[in-house]
PDB file of N, CA and C in Angstrom:
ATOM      1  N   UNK A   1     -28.900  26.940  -3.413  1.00  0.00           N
ATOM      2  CA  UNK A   1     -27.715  26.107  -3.280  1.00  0.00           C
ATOM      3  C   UNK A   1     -27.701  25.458  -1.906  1.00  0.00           C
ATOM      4  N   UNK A   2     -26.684  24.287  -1.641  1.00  0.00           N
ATOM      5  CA  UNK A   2     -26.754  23.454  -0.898  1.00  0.00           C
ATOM      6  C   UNK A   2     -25.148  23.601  -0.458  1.00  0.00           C
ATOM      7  N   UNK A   3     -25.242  24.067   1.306  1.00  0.00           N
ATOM      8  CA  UNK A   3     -24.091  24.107   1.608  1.00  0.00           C
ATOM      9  C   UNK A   3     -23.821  22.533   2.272  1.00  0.00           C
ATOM     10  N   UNK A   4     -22.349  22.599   1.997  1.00  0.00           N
ATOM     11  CA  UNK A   4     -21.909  21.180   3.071  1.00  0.00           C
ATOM     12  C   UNK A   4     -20.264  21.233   3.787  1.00  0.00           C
ATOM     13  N   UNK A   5     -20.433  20.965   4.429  1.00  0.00           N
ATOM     14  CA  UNK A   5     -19.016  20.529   5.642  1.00  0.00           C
ATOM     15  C   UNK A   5     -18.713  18.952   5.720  1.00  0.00           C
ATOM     16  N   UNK A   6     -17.241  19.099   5.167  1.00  0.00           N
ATOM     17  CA  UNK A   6     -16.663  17.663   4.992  1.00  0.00           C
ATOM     18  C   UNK A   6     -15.366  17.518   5.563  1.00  0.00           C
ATOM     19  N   UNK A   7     -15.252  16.920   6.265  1.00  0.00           N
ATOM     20  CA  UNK A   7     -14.108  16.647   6.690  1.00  0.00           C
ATOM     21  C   UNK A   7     -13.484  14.965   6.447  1.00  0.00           C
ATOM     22  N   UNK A   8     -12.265  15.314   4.716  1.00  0.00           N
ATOM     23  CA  UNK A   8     -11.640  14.831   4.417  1.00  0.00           C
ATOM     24  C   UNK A   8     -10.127  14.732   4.654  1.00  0.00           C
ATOM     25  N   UNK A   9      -9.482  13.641   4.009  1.00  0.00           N
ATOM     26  CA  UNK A   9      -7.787  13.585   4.213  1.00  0.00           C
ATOM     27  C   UNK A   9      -7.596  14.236   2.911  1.00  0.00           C
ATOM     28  N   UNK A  10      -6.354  15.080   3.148  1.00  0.00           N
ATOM     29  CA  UNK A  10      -5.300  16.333   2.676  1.00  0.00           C
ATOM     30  C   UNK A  10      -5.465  15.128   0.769  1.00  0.00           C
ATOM     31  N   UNK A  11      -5.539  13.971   0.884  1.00  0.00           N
ATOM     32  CA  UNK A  11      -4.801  13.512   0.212  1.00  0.00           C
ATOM     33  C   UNK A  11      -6.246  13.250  -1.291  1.00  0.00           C
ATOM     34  N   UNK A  12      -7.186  13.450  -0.644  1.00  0.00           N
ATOM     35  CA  UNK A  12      -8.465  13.630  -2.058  1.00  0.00           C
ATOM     36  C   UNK A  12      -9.018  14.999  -2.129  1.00  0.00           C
ATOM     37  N   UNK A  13      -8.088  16.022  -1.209  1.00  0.00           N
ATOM     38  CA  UNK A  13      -9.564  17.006  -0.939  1.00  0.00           C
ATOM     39  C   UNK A  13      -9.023  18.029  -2.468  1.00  0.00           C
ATOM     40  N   UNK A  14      -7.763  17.977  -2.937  1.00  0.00           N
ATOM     41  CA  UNK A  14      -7.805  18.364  -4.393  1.00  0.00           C
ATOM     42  C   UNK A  14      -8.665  18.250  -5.606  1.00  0.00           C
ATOM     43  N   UNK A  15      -8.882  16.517  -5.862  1.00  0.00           N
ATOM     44  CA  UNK A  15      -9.713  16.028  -6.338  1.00  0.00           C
ATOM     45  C   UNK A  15     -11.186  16.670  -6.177  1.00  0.00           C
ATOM     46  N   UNK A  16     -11.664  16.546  -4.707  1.00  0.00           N
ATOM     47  CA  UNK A  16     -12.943  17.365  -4.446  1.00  0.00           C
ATOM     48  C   UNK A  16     -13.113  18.721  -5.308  1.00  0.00           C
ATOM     49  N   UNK A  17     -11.765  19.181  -4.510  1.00  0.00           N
ATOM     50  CA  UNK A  17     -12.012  20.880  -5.227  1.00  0.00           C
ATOM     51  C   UNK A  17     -11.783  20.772  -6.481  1.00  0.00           C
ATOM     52  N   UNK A  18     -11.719  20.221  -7.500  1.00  0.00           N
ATOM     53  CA  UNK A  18     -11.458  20.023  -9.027  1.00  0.00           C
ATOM     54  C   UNK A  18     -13.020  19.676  -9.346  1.00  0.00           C
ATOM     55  N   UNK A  19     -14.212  18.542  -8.633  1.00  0.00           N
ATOM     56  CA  UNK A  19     -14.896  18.430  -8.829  1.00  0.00           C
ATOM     57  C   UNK A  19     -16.294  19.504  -8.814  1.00  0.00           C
ATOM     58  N   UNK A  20     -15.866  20.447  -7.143  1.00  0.00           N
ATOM     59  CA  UNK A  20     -16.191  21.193  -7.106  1.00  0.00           C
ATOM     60  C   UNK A  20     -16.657  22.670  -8.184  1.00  0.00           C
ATOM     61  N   UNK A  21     -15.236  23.270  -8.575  1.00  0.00           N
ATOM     62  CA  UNK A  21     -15.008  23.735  -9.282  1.00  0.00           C
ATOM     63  C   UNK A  21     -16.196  23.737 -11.092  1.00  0.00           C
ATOM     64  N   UNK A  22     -15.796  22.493 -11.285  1.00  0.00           N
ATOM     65  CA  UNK A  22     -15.903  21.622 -12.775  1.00  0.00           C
ATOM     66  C   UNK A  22     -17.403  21.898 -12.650  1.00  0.00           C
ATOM     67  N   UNK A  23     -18.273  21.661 -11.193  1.00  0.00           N
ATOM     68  CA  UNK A  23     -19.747  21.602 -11.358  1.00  0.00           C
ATOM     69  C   UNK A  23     -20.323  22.901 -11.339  1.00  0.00           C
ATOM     70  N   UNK A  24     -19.122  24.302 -10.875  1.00  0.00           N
ATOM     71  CA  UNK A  24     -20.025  25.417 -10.805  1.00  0.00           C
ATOM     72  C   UNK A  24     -19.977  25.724  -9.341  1.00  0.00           C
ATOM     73  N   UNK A  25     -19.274  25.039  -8.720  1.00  0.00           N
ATOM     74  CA  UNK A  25     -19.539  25.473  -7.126  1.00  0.00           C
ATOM     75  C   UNK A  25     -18.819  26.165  -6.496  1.00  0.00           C
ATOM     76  N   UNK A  26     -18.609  26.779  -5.238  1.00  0.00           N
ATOM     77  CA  UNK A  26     -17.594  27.323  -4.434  1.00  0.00           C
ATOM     78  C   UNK A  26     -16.889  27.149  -3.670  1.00  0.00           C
ATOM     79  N   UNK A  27     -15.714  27.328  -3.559  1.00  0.00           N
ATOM     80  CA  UNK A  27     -15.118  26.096  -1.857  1.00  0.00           C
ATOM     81  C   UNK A  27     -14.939  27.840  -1.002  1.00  0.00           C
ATOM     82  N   UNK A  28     -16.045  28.090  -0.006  1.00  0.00           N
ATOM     83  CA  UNK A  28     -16.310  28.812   0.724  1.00  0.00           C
ATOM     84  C   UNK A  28     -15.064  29.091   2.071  1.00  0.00           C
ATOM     85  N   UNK A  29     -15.346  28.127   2.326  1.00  0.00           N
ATOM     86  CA  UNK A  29     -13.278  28.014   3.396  1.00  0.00           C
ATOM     87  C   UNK A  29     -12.733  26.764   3.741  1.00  0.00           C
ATOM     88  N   UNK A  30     -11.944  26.717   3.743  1.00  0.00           N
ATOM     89  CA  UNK A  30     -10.744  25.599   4.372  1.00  0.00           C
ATOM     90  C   UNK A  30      -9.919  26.104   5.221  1.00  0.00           C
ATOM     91  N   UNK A  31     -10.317  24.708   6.138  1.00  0.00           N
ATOM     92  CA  UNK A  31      -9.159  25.203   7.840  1.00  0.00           C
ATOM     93  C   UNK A  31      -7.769  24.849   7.212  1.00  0.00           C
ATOM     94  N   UNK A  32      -7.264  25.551   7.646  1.00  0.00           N
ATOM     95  CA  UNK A  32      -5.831  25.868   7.392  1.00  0.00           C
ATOM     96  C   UNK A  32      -4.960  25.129   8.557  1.00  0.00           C
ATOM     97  N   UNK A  33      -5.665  24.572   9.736  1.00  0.00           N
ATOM     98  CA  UNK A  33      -5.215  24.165  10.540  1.00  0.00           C
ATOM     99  C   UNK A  33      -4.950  25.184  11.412  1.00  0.00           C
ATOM    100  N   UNK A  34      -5.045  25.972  11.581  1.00  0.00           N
ATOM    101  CA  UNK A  34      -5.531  27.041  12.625  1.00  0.00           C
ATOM    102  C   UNK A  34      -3.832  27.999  12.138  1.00  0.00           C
ATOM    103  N   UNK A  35      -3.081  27.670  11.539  1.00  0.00           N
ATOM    104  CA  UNK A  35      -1.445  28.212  10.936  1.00  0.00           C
ATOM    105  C   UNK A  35      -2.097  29.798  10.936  1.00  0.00           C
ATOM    106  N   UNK A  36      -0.866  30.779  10.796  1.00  0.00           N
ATOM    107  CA  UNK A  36      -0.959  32.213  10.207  1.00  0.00           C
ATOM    108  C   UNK A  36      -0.675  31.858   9.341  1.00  0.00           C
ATOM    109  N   UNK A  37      -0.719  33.224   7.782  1.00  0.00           N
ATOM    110  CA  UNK A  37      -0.017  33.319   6.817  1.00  0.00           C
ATOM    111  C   UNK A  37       1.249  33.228   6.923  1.00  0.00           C
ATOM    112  N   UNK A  38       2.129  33.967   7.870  1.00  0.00           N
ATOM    113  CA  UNK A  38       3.424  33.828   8.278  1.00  0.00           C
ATOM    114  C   UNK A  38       4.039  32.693   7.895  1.00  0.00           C
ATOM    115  N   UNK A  39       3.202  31.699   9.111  1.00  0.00           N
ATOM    116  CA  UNK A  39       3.902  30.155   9.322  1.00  0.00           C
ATOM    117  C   UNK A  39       3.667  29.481   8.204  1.00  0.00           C
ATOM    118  N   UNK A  40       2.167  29.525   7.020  1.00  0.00           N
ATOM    119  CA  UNK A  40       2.413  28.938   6.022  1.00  0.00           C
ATOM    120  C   UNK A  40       3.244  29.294   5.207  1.00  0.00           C
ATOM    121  N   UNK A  41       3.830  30.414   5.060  1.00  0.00           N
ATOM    122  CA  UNK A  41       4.363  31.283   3.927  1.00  0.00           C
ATOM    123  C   UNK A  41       6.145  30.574   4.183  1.00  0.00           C
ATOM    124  N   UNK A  42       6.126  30.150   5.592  1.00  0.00           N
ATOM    125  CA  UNK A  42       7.933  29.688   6.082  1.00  0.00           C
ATOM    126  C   UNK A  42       7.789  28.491   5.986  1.00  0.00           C
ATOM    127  N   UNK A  43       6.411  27.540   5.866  1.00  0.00           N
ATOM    128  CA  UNK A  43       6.333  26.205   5.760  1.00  0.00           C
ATOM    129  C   UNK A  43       6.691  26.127   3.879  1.00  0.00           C
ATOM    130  N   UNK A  44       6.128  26.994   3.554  1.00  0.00           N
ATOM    131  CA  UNK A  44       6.405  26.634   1.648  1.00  0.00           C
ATOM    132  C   UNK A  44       7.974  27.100   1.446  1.00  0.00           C
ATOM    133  N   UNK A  45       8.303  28.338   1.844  1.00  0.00           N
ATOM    134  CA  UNK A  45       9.592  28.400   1.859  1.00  0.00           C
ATOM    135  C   UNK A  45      10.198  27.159   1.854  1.00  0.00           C
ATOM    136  N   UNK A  46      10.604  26.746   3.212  1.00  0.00           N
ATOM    137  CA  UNK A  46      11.388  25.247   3.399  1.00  0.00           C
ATOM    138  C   UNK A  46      10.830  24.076   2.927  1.00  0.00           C
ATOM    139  N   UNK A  47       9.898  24.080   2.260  1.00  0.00           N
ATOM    140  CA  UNK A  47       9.436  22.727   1.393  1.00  0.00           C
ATOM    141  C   UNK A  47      10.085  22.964  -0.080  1.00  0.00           C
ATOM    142  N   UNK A  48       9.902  24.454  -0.560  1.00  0.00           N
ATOM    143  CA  UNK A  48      11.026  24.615  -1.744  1.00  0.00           C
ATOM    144  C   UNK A  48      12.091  24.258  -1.427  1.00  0.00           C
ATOM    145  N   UNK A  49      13.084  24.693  -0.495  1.00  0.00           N
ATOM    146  CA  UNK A  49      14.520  24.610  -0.014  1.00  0.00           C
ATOM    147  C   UNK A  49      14.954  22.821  -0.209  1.00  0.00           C
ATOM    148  N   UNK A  50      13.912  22.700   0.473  1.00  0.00           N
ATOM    149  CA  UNK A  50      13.876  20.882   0.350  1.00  0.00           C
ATOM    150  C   UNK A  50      14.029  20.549  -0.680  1.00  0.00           C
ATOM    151  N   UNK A  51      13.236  20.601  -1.336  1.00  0.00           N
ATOM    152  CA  UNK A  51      12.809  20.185  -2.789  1.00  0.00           C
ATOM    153  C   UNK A  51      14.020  20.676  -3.811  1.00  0.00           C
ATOM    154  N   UNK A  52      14.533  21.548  -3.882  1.00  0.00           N
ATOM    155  CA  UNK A  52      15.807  22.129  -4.601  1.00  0.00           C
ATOM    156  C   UNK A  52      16.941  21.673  -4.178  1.00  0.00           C
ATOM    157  N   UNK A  53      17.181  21.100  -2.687  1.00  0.00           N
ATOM    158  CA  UNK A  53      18.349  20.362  -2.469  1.00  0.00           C
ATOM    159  C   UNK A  53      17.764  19.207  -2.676  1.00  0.00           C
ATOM    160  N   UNK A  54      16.802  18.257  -2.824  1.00  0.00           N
ATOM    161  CA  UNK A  54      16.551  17.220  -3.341  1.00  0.00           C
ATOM    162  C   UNK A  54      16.812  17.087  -4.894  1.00  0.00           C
ATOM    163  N   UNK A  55      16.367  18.112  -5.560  1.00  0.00           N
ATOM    164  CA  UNK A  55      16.531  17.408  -6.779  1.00  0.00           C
ATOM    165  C   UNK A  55      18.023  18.718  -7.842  1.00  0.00           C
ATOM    166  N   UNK A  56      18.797  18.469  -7.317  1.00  0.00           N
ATOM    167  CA  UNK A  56      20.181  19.190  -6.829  1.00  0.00           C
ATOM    168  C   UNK A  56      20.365  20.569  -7.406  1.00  0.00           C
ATOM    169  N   UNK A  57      19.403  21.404  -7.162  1.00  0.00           N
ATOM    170  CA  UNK A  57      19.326  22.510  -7.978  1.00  0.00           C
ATOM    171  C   UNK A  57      19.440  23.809  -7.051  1.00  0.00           C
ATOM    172  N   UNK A  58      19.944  23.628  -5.368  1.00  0.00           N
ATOM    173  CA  UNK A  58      20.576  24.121  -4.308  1.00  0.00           C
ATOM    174  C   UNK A  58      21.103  23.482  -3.931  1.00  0.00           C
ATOM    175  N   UNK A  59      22.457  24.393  -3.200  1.00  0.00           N
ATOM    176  CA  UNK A  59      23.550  23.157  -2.572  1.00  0.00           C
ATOM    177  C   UNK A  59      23.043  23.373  -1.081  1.00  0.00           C
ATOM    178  N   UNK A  60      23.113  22.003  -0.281  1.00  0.00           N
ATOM    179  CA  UNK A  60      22.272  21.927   1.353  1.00  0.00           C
ATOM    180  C   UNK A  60      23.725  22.463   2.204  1.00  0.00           C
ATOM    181  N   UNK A  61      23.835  23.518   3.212  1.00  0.00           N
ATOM    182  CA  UNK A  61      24.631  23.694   3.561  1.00  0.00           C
ATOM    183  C   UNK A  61      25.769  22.718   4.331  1.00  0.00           C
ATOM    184  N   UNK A  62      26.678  22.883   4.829  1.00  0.00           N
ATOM    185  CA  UNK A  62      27.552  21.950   5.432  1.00  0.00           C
ATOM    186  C   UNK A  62      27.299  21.698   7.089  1.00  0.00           C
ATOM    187  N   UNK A  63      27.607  20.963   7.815  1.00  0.00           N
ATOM    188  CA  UNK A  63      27.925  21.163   9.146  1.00  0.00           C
ATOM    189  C   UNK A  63      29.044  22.065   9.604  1.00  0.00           C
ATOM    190  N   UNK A  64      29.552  22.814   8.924  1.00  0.00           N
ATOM    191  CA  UNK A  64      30.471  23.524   9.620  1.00  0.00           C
ATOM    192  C   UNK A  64      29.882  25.215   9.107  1.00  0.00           C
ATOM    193  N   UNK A  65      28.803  24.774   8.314  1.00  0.00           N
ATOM    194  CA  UNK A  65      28.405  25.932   8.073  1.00  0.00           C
ATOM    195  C   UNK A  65      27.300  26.368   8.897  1.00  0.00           C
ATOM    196  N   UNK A  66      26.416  25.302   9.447  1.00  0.00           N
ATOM    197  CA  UNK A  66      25.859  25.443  10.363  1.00  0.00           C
ATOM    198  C   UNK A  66      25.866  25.778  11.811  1.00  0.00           C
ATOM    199  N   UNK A  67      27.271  25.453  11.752  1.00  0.00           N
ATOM    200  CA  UNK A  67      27.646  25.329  13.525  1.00  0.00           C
ATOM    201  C   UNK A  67      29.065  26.522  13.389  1.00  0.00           C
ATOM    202  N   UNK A  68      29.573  27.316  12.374  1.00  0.00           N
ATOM    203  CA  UNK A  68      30.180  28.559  12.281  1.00  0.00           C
ATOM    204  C   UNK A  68      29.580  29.988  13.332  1.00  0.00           C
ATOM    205  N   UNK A  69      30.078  29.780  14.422  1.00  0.00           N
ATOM    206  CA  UNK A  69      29.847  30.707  15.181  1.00  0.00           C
ATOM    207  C   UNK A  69      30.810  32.161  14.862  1.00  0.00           C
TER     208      UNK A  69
END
């Protein structure tokens, strides 16, 4: 087998790994951007949160709920 290092945008490298995949191959690692699990795990958190007050299926808190000392 034939290893390779590519450095693509976020925005085909799905596609890749679908192609990847489809031919039998392995996707060995991806930089993560140097993140912990932690920080990705609180980055998906608040992209759900987002996403559920976007499409109105959480209510986004208030300013007075925010600033309730």
């Amino acid at each position: 087998m034939t290893t390779i290092t590519l450095e693509i945008s976020d925005e085909v490298a799905q596609t890749i790994y679908s192609i990847v995949k489809r031919e039998g191959g392995n996707i060995l690692s991806v930089d993560d951007g140097g993140f912990t699990e932690e920080e990705l795990k609180s980055v998906n958190t608040g992209l759900k949160e987002t996403m559920g007050i976007k499409n109105g299926s959480i209510k986004p808190l208030s300013m007075n709920d925010l600033w309730d000392e």
